[in-house]
N, C-alpha and C. Protein backbone atom coordinates (compact mmCIF):
# COMPACT_ATOMS: atom_id res chain seq x y z
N UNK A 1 -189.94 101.31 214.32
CA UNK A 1 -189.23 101.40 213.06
C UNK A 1 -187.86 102.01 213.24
N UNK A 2 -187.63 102.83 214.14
CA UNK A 2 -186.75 103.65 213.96
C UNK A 2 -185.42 102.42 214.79
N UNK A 3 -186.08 101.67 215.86
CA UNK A 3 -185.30 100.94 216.80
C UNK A 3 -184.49 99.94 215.53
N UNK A 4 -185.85 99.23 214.47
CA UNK A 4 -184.80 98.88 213.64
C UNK A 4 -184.10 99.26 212.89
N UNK A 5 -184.20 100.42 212.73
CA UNK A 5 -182.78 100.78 211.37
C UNK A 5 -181.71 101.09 212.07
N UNK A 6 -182.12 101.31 213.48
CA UNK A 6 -180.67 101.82 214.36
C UNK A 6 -179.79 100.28 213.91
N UNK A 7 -180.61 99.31 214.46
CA UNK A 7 -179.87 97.76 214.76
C UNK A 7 -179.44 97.56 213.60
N UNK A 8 -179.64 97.80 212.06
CA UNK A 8 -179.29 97.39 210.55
C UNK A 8 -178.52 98.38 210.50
N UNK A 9 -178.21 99.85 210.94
CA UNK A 9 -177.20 100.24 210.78
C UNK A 9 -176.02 100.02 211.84
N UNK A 10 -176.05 99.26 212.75
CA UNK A 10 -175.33 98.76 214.01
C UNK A 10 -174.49 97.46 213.07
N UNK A 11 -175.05 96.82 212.26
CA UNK A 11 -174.89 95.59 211.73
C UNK A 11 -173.85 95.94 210.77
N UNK A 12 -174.40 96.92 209.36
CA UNK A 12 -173.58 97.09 208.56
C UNK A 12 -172.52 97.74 209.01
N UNK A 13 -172.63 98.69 209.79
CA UNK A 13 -171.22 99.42 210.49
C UNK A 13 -170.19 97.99 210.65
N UNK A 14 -170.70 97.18 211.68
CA UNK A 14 -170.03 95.79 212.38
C UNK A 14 -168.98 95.46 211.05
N UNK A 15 -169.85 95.41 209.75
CA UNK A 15 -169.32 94.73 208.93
C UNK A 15 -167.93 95.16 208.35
N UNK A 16 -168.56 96.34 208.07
CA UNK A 16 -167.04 97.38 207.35
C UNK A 16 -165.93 96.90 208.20
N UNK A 17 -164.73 97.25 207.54
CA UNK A 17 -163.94 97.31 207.82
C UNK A 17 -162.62 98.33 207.26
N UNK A 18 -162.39 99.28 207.94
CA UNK A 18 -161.65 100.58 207.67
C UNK A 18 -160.15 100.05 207.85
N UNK A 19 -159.64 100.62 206.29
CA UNK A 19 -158.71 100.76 205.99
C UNK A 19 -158.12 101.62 206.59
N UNK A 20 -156.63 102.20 207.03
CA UNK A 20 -156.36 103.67 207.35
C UNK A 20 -155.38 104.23 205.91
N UNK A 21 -155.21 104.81 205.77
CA UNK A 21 -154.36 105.31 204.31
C UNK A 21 -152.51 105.26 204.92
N UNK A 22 -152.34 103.79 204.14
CA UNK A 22 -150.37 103.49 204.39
C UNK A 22 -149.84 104.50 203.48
N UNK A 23 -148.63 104.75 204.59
CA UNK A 23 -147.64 105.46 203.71
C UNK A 23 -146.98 104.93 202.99
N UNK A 24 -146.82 105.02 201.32
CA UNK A 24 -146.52 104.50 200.74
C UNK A 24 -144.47 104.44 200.62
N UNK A 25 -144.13 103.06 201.31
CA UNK A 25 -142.84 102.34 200.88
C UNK A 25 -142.05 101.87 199.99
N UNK A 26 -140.87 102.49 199.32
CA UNK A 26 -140.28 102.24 198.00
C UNK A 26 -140.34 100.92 198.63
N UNK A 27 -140.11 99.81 197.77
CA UNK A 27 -139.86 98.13 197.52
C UNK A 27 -138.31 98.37 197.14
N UNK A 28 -137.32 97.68 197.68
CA UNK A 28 -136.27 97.60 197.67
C UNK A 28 -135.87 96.23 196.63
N UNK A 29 -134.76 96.45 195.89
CA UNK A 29 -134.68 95.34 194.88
C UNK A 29 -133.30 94.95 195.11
N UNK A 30 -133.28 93.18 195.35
CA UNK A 30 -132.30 93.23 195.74
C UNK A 30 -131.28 92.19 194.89
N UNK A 31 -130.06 92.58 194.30
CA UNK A 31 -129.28 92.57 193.72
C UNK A 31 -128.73 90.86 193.75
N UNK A 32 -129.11 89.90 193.06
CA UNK A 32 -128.47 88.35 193.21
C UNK A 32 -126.82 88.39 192.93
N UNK A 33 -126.43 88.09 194.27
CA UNK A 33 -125.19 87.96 194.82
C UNK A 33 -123.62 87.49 193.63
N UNK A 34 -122.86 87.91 192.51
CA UNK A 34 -122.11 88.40 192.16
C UNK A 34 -121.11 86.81 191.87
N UNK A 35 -121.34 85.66 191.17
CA UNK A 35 -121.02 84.53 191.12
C UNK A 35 -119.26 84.98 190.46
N UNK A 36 -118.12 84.05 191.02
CA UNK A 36 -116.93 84.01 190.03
C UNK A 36 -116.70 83.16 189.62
N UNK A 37 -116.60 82.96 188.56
CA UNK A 37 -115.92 81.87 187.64
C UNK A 37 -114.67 81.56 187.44
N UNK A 38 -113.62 80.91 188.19
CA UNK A 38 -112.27 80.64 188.41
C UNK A 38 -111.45 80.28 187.11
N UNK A 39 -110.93 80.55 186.26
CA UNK A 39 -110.43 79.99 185.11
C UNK A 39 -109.12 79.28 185.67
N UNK A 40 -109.55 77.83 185.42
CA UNK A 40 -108.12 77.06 185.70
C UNK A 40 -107.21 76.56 184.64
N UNK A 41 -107.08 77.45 184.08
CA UNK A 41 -106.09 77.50 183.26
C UNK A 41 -104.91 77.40 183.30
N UNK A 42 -104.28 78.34 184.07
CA UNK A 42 -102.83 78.56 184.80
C UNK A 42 -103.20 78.26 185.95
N UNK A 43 -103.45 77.75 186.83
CA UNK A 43 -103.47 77.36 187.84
C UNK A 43 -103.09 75.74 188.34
N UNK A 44 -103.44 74.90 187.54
CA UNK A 44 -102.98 73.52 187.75
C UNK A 44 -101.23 73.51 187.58
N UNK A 45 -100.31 73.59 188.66
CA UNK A 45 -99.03 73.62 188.01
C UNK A 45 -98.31 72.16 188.33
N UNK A 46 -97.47 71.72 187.73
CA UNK A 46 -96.82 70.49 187.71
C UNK A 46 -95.05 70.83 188.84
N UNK A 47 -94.44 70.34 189.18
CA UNK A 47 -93.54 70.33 189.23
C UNK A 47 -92.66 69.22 189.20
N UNK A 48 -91.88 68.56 188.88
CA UNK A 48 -90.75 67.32 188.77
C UNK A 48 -89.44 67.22 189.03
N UNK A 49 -88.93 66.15 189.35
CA UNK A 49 -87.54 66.27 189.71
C UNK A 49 -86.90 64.83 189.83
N UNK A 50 -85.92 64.73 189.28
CA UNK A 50 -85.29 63.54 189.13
C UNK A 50 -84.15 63.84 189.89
N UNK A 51 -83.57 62.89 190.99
CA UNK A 51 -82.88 63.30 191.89
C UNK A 51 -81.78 61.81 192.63
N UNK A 52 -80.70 61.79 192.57
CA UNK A 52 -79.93 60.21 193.28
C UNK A 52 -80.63 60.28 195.00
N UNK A 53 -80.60 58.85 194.81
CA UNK A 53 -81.33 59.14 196.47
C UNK A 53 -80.94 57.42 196.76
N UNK A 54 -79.23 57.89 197.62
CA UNK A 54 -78.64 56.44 198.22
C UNK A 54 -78.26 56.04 196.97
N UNK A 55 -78.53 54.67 196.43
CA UNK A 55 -78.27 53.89 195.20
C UNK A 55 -79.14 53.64 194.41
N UNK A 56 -80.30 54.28 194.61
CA UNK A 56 -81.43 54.57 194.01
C UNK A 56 -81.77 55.91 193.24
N UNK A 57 -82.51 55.91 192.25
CA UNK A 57 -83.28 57.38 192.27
C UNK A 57 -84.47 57.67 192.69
N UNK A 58 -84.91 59.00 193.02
CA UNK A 58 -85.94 59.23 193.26
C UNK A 58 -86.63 60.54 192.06
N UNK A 59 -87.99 59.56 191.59
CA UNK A 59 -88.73 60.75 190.93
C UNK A 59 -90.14 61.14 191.63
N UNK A 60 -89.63 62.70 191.50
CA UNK A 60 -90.89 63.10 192.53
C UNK A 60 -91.54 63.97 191.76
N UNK A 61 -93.02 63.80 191.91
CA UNK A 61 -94.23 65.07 191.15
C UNK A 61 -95.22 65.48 191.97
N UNK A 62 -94.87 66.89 191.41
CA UNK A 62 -96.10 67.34 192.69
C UNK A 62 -97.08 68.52 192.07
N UNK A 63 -98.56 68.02 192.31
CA UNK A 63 -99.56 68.94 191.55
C UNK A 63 -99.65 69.50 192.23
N UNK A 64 -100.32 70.81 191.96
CA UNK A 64 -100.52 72.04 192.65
C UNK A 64 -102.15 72.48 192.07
N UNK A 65 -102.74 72.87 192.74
CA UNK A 65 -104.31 73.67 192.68
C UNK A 65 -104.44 74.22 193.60
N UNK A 66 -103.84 75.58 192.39
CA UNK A 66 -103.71 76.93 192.79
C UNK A 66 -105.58 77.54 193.06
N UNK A 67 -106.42 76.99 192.30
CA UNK A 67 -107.78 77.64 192.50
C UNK A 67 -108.48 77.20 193.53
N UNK A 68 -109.33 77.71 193.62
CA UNK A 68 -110.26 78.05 194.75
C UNK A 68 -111.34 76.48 194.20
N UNK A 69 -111.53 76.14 193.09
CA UNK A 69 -112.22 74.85 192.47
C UNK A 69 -111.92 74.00 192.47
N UNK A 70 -111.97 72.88 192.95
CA UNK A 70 -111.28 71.71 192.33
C UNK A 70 -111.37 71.33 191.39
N UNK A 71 -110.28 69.63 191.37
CA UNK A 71 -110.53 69.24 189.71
C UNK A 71 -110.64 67.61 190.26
N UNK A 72 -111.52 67.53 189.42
CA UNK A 72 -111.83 65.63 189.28
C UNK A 72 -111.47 64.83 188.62
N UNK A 73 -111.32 63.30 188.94
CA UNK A 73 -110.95 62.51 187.91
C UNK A 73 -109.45 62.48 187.45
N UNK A 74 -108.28 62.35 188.72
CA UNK A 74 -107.21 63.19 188.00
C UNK A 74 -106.53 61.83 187.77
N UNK A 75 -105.74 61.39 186.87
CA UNK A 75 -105.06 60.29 185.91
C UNK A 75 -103.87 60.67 185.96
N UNK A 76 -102.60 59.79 186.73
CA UNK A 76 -101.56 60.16 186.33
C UNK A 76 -100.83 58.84 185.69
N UNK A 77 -99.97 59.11 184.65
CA UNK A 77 -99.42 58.57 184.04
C UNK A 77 -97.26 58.73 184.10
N UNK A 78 -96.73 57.69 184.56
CA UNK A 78 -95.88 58.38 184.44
C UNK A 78 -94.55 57.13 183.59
N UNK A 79 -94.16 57.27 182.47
CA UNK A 79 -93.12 56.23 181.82
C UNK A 79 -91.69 56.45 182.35
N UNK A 80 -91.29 54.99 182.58
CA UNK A 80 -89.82 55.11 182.51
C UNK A 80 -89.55 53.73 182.02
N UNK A 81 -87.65 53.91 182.12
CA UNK A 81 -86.99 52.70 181.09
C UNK A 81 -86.99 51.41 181.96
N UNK A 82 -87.30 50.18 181.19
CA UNK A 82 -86.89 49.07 181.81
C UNK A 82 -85.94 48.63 182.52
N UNK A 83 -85.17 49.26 182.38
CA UNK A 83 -83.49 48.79 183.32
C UNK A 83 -83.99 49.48 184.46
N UNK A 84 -84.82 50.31 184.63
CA UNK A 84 -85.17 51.13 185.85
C UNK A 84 -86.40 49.75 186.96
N UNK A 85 -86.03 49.82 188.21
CA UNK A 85 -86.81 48.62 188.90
C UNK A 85 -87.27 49.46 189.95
N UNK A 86 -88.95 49.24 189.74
CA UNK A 86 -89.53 50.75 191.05
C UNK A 86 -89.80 49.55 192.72
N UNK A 87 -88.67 50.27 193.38
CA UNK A 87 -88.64 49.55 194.85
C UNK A 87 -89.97 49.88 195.31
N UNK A 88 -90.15 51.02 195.63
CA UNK A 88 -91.37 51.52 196.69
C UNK A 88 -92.14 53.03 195.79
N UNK A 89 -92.69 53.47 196.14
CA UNK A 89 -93.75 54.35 196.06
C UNK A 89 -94.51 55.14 196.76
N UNK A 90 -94.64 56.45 196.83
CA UNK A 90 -95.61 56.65 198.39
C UNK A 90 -96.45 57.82 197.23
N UNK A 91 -98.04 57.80 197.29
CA UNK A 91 -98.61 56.42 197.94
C UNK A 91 -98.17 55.47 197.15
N UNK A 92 -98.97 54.55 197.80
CA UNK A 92 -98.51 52.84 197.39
C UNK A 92 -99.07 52.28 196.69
N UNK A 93 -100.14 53.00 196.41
CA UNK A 93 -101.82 51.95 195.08
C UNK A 93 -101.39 52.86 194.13
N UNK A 94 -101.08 51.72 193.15
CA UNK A 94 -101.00 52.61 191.51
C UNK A 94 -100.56 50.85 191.38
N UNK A 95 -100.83 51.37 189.65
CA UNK A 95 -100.52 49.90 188.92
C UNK A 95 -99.64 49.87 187.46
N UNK A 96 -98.67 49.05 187.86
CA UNK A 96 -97.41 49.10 186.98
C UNK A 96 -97.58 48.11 186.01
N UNK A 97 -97.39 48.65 184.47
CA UNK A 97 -97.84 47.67 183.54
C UNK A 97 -96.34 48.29 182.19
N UNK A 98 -96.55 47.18 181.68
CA UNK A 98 -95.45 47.21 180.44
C UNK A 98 -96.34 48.21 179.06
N UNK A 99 -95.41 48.42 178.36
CA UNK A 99 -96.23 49.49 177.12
C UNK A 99 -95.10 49.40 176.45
N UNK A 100 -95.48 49.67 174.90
CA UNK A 100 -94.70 49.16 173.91
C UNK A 100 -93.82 50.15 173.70
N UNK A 101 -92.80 49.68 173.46
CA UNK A 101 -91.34 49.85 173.18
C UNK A 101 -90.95 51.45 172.67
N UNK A 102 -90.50 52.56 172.58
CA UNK A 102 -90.09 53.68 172.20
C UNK A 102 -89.05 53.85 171.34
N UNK A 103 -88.82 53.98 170.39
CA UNK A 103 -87.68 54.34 169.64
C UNK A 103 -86.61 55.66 169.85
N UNK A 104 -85.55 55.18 170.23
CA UNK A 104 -84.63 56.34 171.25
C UNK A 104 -83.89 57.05 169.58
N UNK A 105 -84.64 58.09 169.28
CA UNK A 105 -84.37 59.09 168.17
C UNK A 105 -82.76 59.58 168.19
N UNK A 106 -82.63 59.89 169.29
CA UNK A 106 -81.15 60.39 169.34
C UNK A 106 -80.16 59.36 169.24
N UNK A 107 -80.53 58.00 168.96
CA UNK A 107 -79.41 56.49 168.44
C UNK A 107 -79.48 56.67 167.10
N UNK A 108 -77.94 56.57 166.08
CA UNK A 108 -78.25 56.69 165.10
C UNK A 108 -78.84 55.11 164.84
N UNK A 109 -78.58 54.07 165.41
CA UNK A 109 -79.21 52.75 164.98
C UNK A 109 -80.80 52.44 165.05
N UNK A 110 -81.71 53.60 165.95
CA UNK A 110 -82.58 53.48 166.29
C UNK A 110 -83.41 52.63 167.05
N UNK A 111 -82.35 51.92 167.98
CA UNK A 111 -82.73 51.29 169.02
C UNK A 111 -83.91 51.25 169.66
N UNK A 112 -84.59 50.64 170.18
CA UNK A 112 -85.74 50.31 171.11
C UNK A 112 -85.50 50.25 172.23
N UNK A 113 -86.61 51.21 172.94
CA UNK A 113 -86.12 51.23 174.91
C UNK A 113 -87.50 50.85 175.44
N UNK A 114 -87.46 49.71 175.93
CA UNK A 114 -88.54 49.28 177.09
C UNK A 114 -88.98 49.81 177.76
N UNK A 115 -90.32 50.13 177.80
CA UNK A 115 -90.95 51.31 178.68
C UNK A 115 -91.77 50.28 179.49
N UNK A 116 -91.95 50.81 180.79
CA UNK A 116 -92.60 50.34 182.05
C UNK A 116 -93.72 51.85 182.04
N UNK A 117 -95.04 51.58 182.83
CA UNK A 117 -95.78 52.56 183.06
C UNK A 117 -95.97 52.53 184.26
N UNK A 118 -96.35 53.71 185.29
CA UNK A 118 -97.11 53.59 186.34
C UNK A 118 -98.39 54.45 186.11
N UNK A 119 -99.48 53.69 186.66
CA UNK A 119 -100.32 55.04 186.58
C UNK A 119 -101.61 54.95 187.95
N UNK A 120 -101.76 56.07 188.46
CA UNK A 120 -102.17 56.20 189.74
C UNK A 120 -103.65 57.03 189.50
N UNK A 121 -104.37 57.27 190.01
CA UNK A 121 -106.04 57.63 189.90
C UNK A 121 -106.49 58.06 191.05
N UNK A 122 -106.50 59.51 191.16
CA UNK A 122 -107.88 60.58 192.27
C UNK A 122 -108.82 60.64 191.84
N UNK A 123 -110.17 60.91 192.65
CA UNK A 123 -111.06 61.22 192.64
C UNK A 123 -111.31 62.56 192.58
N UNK A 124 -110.44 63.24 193.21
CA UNK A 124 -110.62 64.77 193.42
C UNK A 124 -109.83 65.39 193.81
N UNK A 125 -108.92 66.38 194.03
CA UNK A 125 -108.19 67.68 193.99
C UNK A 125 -108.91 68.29 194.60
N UNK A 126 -108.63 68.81 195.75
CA UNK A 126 -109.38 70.45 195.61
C UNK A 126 -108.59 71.21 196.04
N UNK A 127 -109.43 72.50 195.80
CA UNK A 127 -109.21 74.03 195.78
C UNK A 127 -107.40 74.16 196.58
N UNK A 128 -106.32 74.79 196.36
CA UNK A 128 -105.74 75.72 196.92
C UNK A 128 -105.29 73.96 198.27
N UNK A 129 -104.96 72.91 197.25
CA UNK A 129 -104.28 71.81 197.58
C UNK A 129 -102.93 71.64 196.65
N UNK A 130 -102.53 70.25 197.16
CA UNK A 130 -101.76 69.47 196.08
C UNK A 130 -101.52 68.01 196.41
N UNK A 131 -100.73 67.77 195.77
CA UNK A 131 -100.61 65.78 195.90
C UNK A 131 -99.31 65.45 195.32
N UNK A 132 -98.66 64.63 195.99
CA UNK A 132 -96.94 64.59 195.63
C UNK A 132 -97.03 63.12 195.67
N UNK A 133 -96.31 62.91 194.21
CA UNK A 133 -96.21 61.44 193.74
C UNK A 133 -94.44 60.81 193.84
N UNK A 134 -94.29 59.65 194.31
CA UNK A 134 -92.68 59.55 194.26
C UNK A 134 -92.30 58.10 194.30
N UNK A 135 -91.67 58.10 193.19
CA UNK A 135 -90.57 56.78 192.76
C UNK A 135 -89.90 56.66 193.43
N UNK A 136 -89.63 55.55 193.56
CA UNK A 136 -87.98 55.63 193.92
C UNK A 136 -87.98 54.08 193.29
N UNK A 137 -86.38 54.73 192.22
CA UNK A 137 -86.38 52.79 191.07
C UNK A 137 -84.53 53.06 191.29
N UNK A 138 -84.79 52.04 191.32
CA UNK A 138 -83.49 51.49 191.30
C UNK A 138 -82.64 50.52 189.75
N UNK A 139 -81.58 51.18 189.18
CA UNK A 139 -80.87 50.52 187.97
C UNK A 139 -80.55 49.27 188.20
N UNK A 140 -81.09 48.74 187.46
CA UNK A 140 -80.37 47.14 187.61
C UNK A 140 -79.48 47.04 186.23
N UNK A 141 -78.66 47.98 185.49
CA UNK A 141 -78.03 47.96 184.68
C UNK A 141 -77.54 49.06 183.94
N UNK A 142 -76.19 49.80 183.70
CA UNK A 142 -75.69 50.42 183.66
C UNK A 142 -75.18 50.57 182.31
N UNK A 143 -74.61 52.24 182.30
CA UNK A 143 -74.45 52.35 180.42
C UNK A 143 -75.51 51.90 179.62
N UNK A 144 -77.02 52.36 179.89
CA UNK A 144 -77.93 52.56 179.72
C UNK A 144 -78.08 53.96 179.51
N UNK A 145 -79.35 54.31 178.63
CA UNK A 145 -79.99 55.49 178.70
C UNK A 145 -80.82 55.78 177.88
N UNK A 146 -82.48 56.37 178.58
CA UNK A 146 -83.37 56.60 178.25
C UNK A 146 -84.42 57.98 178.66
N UNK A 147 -85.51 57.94 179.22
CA UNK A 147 -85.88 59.12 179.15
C UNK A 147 -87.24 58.52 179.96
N UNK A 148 -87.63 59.83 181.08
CA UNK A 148 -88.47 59.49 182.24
C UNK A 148 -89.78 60.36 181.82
N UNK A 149 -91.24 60.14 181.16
CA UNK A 149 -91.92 61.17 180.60
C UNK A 149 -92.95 61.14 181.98
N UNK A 150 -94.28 62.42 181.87
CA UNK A 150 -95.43 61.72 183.02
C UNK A 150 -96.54 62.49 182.15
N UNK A 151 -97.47 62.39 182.52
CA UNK A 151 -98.52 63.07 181.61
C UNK A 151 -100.03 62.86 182.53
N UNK A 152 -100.58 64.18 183.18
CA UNK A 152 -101.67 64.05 183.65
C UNK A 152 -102.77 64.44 182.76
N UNK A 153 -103.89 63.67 183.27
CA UNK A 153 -105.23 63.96 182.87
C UNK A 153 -106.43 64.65 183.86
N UNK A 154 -107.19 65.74 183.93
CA UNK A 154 -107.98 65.76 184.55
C UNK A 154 -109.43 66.55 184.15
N UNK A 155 -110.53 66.67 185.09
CA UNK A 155 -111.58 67.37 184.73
C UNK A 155 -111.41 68.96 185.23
N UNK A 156 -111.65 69.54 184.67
CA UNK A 156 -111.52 70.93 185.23
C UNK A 156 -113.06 71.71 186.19
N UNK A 157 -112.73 72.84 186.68
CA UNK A 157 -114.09 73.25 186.53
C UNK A 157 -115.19 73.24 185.84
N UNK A 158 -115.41 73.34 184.60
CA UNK A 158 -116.21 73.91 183.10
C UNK A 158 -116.31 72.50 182.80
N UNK A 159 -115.95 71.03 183.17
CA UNK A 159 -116.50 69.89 182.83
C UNK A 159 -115.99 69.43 181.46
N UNK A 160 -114.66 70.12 181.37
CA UNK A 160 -113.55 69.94 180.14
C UNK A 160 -112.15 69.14 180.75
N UNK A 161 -112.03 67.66 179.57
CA UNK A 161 -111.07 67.38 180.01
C UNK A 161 -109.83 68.02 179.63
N UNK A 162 -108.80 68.19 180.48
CA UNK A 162 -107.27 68.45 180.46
C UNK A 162 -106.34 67.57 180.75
N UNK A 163 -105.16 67.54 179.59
CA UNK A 163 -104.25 67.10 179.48
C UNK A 163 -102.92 67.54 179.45
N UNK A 164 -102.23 67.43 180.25
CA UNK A 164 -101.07 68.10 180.36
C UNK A 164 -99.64 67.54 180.10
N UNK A 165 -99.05 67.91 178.81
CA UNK A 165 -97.87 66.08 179.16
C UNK A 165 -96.77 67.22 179.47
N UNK A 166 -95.56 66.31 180.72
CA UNK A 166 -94.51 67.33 181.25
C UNK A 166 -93.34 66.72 180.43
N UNK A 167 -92.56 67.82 180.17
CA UNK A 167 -91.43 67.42 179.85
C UNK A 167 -90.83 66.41 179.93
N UNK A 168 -89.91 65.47 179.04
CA UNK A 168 -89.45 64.49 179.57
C UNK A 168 -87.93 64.60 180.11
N UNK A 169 -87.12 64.05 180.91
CA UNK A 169 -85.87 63.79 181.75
C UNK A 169 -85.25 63.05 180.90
N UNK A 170 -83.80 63.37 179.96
CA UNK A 170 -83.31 62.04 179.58
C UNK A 170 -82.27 61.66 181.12
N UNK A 171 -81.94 60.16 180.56
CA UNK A 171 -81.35 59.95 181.46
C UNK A 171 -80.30 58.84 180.70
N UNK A 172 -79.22 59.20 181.59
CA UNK A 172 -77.72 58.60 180.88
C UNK A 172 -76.80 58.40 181.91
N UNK A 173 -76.55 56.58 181.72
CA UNK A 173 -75.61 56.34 182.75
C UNK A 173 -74.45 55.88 181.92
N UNK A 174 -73.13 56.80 182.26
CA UNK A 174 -71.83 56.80 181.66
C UNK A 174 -70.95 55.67 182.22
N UNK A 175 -70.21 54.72 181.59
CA UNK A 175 -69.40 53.71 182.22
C UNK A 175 -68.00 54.59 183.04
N UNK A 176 -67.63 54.09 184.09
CA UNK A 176 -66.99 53.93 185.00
C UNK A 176 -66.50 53.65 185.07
N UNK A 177 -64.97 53.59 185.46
CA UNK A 177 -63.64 53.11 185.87
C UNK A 177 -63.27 53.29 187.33
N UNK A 178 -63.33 52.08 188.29
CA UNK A 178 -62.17 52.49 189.43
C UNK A 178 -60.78 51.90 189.12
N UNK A 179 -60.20 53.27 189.59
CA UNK A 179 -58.38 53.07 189.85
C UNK A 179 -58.04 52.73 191.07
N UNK A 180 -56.92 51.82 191.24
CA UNK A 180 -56.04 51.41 192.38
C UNK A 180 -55.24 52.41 192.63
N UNK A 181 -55.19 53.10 193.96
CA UNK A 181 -54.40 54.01 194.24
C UNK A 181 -53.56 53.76 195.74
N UNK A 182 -52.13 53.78 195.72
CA UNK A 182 -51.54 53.50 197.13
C UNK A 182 -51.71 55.14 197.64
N UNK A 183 -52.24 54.62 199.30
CA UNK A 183 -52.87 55.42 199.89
C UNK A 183 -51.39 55.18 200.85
N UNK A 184 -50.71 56.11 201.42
CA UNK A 184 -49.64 56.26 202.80
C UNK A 184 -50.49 56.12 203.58
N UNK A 185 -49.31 55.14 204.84
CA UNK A 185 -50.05 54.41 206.27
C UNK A 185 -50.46 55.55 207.35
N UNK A 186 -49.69 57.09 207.12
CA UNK A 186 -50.37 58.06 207.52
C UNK A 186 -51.69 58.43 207.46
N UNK A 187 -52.40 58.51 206.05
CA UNK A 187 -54.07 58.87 205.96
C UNK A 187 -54.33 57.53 206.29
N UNK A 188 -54.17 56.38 206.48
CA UNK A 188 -55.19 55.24 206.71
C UNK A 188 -55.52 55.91 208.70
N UNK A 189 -54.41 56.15 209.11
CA UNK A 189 -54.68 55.99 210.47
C UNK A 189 -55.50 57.45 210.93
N UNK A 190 -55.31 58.57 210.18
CA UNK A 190 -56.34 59.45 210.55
C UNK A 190 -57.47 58.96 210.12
N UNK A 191 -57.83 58.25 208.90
CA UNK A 191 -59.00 57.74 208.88
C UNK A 191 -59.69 57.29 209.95
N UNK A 192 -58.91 56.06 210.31
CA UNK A 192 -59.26 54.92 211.28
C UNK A 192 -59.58 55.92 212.71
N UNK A 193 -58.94 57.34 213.07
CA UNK A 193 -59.18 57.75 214.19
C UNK A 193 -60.49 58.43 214.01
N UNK A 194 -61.36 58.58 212.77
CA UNK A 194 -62.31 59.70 212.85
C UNK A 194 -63.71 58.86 213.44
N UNK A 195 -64.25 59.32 214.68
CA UNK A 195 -65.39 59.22 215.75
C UNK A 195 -65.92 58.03 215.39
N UNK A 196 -66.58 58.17 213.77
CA UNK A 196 -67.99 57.39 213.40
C UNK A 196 -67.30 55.75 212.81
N UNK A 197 -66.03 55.89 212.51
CA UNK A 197 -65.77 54.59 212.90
C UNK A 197 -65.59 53.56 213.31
N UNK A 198 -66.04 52.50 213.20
CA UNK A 198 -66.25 51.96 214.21
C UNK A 198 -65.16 50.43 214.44
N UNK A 199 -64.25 49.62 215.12
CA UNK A 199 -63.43 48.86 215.04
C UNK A 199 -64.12 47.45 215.66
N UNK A 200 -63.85 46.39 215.04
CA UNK A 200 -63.77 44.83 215.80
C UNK A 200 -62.95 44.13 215.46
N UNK A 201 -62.18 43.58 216.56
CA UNK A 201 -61.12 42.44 216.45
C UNK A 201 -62.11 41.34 216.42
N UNK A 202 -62.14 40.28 215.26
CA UNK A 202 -62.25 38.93 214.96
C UNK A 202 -60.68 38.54 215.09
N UNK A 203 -61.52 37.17 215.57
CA UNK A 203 -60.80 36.25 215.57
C UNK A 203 -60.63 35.40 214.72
């Protein structure tokens, strides 16, 4: 008898299983990481410039994203006058379409000025970039004058569209006079001696 209770207490011992007493560990809580929300508000900036370039002009725009976010979906729009003829472009994909006529306020007759559009389309902007848009049109007619507007569209951070229209450029070409002037056979020949000139005898 005694052999078995040794073996049933051999058994239940087997079974237990001893805890030892943990020292009890504060649980540390840990703080979800501190999100910023960029307000692009002031940050999308425009810049423009209408500028002679050769016998041409050149209009140049250049966005700026100043934030750390980008912006999507960006639409640019930019009008000018019909007498204006756009040679080239960089980039080169955008699509030029006619749009109805403007009434030039500052004519007391209230004339009508032919507006041409360009308008060009991103996908995306981002963060602490920019993107530079540029005309270059050439007048095919003079003593003219009208006014160069552009107006972007885009998505912001917050999934709000923005619209931004920039100032417009008037523009005014004044008629011209050349005068006949006798030039002395002295300045013709310093002319004729300066480097970048260049001489050929035809026959």
């Amino acid at each position: 008898m005694e052999k078995k209770n040794k073996n049933n207490n051999k058994e239940e011992t087997h079974e237990l299983i001893l805890f030892n007493e943990s020292t009890g560990t504060e649980s540390k809580q840990f703080a979800p990481e501190p999100k910023e929300f960029v307000d692009q508000e002031d940050k999308i900036n425009m810049i423009y410039k209408l500028v002679p370039f050769g016998g041409n002009y050149l209009y140049s725009l250049l966005i700026t994203n100043q934030s750390t976010d980008p912006i999507t979906e960006v639409k640019i729009k930019i009008n000018f006058p019909r007498f204006f003829k756009l040679c080239r472009s960089t980039p080169p994909t955008l699509i030029l379409e006619s749009i109805e006529s403007e009434v030039d306020e500052n004519n007391n007759e209230q004339k009508e000025i032919e507006q041409q559009q360009v308008v060009m389309e991103f996908e995306r902007l981002d963060g602490n970039s920019n993107k530079q848009i540029n005309l270059y049109l050439c007048p095919l007619f003079l003593e003219k004058k009208g006014i160069i507007r552009s107006f972007v569209t885009f998505v912001n951070n917050a999934d709000f569209v923005r619209a931004i229209d920039i100032d417009p450029i008037p523009i005014q070409f004044d008629p011209f006079s050349i005068e006949r002037k006798i030039i002395p056979s002295s300045e013709i020949k310093q002319f004729l001696d300066k480097p970048w000139i260049k001489k050929a005898i035809k026959s």
